[in-house]
PDB file of N, CA and C in Angstrom:
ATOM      1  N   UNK A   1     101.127 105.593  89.777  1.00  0.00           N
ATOM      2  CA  UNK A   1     101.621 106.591  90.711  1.00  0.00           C
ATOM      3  C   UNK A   1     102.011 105.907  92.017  1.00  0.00           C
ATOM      4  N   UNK A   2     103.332 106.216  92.710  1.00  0.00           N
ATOM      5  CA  UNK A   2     103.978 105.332  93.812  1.00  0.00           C
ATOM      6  C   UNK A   2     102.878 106.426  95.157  1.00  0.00           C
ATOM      7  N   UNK A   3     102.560 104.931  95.788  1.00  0.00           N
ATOM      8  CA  UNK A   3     102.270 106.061  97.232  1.00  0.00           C
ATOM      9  C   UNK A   3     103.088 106.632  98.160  1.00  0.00           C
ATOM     10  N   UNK A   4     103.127 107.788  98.874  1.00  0.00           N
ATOM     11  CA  UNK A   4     104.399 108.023  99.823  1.00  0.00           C
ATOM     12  C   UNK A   4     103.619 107.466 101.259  1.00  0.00           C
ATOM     13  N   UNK A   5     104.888 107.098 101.720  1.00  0.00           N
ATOM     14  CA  UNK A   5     104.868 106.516 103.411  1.00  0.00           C
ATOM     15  C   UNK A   5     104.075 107.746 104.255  1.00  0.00           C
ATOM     16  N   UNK A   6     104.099 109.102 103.551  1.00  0.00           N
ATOM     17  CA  UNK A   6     103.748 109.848 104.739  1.00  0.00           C
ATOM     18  C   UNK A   6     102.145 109.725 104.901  1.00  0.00           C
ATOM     19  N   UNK A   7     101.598 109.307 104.411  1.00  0.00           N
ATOM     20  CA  UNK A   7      99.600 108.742 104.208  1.00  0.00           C
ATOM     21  C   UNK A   7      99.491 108.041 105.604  1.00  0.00           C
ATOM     22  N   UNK A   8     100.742 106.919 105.520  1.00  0.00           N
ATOM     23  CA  UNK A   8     100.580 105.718 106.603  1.00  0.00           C
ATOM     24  C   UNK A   8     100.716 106.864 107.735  1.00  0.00           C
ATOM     25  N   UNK A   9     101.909 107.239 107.762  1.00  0.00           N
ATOM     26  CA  UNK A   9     102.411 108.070 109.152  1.00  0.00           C
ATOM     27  C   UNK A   9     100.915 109.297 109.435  1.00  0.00           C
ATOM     28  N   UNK A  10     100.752 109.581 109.008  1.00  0.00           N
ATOM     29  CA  UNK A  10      99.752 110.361 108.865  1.00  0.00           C
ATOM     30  C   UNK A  10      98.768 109.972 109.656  1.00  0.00           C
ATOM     31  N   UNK A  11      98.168 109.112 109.113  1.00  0.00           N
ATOM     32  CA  UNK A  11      96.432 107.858 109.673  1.00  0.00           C
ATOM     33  C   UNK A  11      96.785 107.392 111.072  1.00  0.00           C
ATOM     34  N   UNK A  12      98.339 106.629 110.980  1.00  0.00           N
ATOM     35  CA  UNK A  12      98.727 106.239 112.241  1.00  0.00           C
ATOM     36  C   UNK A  12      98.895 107.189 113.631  1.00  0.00           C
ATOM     37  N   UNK A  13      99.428 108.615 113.283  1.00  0.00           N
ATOM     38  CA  UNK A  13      99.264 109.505 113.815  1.00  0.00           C
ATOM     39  C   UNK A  13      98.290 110.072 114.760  1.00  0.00           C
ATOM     40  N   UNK A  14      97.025 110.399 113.617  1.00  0.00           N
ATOM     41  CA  UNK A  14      95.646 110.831 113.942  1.00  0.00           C
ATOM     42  C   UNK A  14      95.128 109.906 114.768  1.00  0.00           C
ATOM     43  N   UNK A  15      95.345 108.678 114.746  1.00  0.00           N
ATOM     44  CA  UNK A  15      94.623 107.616 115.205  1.00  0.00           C
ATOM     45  C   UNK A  15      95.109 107.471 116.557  1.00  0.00           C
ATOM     46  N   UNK A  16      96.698 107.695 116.680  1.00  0.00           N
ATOM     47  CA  UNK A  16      97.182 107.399 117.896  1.00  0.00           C
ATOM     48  C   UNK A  16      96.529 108.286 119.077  1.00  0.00           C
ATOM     49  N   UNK A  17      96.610 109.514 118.414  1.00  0.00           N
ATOM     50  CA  UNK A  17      96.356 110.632 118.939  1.00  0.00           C
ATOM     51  C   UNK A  17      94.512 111.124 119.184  1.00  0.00           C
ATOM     52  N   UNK A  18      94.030 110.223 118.481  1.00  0.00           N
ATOM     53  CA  UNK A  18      92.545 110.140 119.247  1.00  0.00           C
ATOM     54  C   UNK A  18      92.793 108.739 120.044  1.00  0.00           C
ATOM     55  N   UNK A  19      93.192 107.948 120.193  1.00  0.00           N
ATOM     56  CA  UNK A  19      93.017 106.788 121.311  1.00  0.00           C
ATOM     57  C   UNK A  19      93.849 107.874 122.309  1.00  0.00           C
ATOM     58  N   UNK A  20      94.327 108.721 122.654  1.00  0.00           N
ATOM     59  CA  UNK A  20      94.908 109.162 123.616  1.00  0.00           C
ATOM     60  C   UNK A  20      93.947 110.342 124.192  1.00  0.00           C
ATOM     61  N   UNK A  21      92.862 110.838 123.312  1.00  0.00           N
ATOM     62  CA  UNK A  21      91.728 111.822 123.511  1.00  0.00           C
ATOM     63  C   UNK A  21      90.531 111.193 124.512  1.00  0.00           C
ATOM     64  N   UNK A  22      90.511 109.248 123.598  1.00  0.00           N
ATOM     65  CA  UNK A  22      89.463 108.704 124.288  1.00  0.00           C
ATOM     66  C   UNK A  22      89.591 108.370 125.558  1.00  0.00           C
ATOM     67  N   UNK A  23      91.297 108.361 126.014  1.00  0.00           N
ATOM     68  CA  UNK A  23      91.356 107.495 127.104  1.00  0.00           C
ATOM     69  C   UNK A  23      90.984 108.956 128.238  1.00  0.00           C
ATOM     70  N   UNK A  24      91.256 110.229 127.500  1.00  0.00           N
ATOM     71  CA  UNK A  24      91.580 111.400 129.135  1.00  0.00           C
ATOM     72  C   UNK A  24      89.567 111.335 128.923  1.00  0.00           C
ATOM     73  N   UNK A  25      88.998 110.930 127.843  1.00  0.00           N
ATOM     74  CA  UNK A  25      87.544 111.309 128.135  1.00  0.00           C
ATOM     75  C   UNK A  25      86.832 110.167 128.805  1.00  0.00           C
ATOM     76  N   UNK A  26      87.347 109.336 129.076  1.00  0.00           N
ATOM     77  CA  UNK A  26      86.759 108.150 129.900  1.00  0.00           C
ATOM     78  C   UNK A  26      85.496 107.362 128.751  1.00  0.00           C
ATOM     79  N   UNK A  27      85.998 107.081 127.406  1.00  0.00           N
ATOM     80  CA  UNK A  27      85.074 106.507 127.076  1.00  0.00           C
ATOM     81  C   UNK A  27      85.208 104.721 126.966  1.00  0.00           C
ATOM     82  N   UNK A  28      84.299 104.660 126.668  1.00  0.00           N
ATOM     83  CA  UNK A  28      84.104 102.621 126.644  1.00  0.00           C
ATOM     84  C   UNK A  28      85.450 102.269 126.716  1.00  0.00           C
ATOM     85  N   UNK A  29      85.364 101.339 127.595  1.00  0.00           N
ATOM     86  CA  UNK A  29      87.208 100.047 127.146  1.00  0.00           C
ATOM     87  C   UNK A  29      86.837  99.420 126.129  1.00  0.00           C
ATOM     88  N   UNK A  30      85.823  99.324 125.467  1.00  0.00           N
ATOM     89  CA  UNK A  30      86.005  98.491 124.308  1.00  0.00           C
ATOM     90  C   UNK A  30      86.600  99.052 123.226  1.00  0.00           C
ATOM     91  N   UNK A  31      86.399 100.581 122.420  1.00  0.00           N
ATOM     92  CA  UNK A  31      86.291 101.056 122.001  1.00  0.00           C
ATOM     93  C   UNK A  31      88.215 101.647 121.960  1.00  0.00           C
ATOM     94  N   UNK A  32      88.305 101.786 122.861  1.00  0.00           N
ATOM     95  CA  UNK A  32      89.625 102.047 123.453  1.00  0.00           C
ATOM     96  C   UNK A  32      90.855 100.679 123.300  1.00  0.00           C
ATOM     97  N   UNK A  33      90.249  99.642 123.455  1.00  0.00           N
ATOM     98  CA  UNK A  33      90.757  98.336 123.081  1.00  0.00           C
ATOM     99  C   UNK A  33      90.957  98.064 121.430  1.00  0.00           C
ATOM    100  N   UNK A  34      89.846  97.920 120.996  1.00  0.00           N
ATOM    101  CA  UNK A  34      89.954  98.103 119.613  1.00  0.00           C
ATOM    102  C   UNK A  34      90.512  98.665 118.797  1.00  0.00           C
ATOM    103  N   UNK A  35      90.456  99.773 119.340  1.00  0.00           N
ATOM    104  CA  UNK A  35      91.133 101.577 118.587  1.00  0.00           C
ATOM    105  C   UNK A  35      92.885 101.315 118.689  1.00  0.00           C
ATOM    106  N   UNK A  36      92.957 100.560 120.070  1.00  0.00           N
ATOM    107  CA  UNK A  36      94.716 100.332 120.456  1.00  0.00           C
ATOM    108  C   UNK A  36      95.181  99.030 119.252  1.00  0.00           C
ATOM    109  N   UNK A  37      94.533  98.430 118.821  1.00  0.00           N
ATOM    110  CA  UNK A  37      95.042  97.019 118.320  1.00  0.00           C
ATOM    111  C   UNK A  37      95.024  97.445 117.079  1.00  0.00           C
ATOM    112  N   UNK A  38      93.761  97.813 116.230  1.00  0.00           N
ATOM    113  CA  UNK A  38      94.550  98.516 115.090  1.00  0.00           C
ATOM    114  C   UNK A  38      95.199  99.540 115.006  1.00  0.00           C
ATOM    115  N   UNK A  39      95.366 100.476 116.084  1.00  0.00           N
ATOM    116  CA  UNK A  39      96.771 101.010 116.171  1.00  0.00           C
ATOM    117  C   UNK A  39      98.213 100.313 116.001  1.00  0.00           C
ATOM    118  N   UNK A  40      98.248  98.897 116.656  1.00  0.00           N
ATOM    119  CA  UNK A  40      98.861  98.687 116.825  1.00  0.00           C
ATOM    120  C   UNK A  40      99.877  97.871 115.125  1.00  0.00           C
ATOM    121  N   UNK A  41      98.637  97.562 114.916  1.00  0.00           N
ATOM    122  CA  UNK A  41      98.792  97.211 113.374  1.00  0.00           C
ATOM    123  C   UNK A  41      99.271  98.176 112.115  1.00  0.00           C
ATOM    124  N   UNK A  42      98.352  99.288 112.405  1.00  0.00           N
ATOM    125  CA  UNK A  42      99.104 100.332 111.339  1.00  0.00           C
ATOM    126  C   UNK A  42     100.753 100.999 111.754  1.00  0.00           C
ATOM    127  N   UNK A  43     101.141 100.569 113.069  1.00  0.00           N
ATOM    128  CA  UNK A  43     102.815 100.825 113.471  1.00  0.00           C
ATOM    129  C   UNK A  43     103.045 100.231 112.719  1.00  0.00           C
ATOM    130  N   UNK A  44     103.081  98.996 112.700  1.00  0.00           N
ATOM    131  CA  UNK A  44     104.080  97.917 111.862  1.00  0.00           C
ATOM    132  C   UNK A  44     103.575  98.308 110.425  1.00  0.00           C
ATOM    133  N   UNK A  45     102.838  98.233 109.827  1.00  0.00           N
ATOM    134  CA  UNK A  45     102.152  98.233 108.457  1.00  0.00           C
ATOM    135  C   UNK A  45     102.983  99.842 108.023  1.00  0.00           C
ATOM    136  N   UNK A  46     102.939 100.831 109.039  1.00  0.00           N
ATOM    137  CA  UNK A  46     103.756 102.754 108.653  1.00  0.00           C
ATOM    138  C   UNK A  46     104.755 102.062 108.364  1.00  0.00           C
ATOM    139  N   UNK A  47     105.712 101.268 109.884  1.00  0.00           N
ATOM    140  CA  UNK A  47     106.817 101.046 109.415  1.00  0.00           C
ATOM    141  C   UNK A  47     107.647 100.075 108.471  1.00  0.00           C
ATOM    142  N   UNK A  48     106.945  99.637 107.940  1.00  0.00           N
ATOM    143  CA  UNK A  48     107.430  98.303 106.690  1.00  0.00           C
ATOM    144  C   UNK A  48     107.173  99.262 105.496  1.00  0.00           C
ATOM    145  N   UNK A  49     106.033 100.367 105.482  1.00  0.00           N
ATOM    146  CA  UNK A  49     106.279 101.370 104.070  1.00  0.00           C
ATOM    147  C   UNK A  49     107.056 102.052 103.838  1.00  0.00           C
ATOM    148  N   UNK A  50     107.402 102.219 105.214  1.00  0.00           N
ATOM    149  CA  UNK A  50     108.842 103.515 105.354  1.00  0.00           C
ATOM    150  C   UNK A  50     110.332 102.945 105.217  1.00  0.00           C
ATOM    151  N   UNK A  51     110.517 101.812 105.492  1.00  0.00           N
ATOM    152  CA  UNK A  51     111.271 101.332 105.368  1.00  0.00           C
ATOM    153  C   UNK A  51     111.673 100.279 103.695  1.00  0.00           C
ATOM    154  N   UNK A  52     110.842 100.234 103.153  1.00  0.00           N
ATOM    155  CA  UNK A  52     110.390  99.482 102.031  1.00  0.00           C
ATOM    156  C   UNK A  52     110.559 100.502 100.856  1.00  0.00           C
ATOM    157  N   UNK A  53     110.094 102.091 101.461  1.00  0.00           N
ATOM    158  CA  UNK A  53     109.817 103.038 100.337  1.00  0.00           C
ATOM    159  C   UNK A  53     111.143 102.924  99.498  1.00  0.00           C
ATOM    160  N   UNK A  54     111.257 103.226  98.262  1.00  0.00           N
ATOM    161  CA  UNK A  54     112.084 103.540  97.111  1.00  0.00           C
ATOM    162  C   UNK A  54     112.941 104.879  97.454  1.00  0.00           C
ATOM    163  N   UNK A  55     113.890 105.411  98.066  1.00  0.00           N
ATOM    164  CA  UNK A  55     114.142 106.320  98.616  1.00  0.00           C
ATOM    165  C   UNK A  55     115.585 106.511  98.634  1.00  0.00           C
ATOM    166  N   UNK A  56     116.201 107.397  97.733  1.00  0.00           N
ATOM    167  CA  UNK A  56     117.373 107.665  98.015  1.00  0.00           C
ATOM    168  C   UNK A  56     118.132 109.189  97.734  1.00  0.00           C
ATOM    169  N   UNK A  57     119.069 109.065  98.407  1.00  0.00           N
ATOM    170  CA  UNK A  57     120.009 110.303  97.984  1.00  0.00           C
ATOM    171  C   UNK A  57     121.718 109.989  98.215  1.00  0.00           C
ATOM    172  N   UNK A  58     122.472 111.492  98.285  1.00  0.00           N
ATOM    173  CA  UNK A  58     123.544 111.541  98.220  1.00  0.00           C
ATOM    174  C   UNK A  58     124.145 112.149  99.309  1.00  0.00           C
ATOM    175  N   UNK A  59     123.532 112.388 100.258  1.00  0.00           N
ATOM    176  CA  UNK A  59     124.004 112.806 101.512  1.00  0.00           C
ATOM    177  C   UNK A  59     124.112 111.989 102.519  1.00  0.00           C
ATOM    178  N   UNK A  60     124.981 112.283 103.177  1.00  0.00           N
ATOM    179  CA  UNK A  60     125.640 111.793 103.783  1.00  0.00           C
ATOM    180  C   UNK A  60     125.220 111.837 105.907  1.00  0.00           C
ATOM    181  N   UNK A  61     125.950 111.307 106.805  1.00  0.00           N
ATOM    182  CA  UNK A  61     125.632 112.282 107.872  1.00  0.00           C
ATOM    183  C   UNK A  61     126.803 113.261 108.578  1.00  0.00           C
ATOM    184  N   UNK A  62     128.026 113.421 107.234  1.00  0.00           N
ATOM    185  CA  UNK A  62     128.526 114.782 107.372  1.00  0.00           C
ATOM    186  C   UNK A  62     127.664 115.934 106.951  1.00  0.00           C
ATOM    187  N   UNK A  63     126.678 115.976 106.207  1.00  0.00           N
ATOM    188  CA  UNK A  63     126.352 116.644 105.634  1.00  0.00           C
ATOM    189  C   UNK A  63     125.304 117.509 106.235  1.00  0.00           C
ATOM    190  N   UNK A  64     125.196 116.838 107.888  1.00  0.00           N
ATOM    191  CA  UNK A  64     123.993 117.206 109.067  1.00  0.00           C
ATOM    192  C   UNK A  64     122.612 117.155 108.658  1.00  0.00           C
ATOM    193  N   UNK A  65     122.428 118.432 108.827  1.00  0.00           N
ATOM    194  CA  UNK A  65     121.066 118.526 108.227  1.00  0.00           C
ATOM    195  C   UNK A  65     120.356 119.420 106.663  1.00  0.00           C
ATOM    196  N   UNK A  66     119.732 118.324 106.055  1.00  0.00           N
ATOM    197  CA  UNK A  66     119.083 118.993 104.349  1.00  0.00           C
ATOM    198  C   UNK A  66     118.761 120.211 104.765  1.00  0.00           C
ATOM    199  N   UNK A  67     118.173 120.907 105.675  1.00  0.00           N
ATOM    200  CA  UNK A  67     117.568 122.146 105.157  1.00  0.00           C
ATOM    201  C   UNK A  67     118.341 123.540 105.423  1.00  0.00           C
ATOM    202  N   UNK A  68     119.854 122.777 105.810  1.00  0.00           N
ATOM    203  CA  UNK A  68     120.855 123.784 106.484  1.00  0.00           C
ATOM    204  C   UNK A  68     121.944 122.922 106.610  1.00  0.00           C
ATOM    205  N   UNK A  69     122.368 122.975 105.796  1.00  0.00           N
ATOM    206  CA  UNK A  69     124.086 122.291 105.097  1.00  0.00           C
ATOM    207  C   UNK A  69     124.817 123.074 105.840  1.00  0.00           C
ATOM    208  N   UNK A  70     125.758 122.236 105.959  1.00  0.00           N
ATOM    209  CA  UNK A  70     126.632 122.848 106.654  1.00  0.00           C
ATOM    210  C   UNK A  70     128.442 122.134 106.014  1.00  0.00           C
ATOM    211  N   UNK A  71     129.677 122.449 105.825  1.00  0.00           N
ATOM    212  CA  UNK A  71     130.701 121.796 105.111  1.00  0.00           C
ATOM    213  C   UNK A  71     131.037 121.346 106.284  1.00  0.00           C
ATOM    214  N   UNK A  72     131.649 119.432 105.987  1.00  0.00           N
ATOM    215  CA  UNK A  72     132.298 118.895 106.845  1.00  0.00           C
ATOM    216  C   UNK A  72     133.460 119.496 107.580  1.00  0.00           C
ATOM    217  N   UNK A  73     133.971 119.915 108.614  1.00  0.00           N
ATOM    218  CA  UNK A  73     135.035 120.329 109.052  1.00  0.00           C
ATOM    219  C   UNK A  73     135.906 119.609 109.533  1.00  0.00           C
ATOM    220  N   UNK A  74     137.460 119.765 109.128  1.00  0.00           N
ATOM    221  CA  UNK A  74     138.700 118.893 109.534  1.00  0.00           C
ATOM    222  C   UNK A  74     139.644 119.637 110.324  1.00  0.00           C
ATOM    223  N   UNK A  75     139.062 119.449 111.888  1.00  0.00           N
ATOM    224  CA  UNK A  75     139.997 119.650 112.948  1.00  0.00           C
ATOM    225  C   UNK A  75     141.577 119.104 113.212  1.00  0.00           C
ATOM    226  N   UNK A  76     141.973 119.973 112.899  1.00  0.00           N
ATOM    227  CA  UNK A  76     143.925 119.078 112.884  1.00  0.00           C
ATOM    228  C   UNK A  76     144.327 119.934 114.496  1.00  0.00           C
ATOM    229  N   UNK A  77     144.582 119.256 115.321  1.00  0.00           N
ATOM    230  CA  UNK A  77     145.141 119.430 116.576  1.00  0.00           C
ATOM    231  C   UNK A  77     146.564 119.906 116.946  1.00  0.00           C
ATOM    232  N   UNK A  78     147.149 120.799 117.039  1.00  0.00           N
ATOM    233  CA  UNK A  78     148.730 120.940 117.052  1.00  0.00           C
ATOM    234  C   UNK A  78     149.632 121.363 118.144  1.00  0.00           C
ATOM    235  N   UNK A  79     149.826 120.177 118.749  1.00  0.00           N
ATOM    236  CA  UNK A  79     150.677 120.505 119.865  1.00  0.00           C
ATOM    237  C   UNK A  79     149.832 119.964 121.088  1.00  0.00           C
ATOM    238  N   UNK A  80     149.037 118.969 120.931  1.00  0.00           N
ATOM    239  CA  UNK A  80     148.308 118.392 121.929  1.00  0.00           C
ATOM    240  C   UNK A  80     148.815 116.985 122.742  1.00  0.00           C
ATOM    241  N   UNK A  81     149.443 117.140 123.702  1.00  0.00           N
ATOM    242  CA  UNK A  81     149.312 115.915 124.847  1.00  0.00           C
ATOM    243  C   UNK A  81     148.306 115.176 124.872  1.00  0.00           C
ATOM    244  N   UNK A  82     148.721 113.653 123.978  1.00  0.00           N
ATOM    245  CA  UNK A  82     147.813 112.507 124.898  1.00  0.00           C
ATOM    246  C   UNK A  82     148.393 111.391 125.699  1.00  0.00           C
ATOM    247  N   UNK A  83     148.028 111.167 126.432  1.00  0.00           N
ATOM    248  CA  UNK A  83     148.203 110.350 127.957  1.00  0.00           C
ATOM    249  C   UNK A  83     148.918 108.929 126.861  1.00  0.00           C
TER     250      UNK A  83
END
């Protein structure tokens, strides 16, 4: 079974987001130090899965956005002055 990238994004997330809890609560710099460096490690480690993942399709970026398609539109201009 393939793992998805969103696990990494996920952990990296939670994690970021308690080193940002510890810092407004004033706890230890060590703790806060530590917490930042393997933070800093699971960035790179999210982003080499995400980028690495097996991942494809057929859209395009006419195609805007998946959850609300929209058809490419072809503006023809008629009768326009350019400099």
């Amino acid at each position: 079974m393939r793992k998805s990238p969103f696990l990494y994004i996920t952990i990296t997330t939670l994690l970021l987001i308690t080193i940002t809890i510890m810092c407004a609560m004033d706890f230890p710099f060590s703790w806060v130090f530590y917490l930042t460096v393997i933070g800093q490690i699971l960035v790179v480690v999210m982003v080499y899965k995400v980028l690495t993942d097996n991942y494809s399709t057929n859209k395009t970026f006419e195609h805007f956005y998946e959850d609300r398609p929209i058809e490419p539109l072809d503006i023809k201009a008629e009768n326009e002055k350019f400099r």
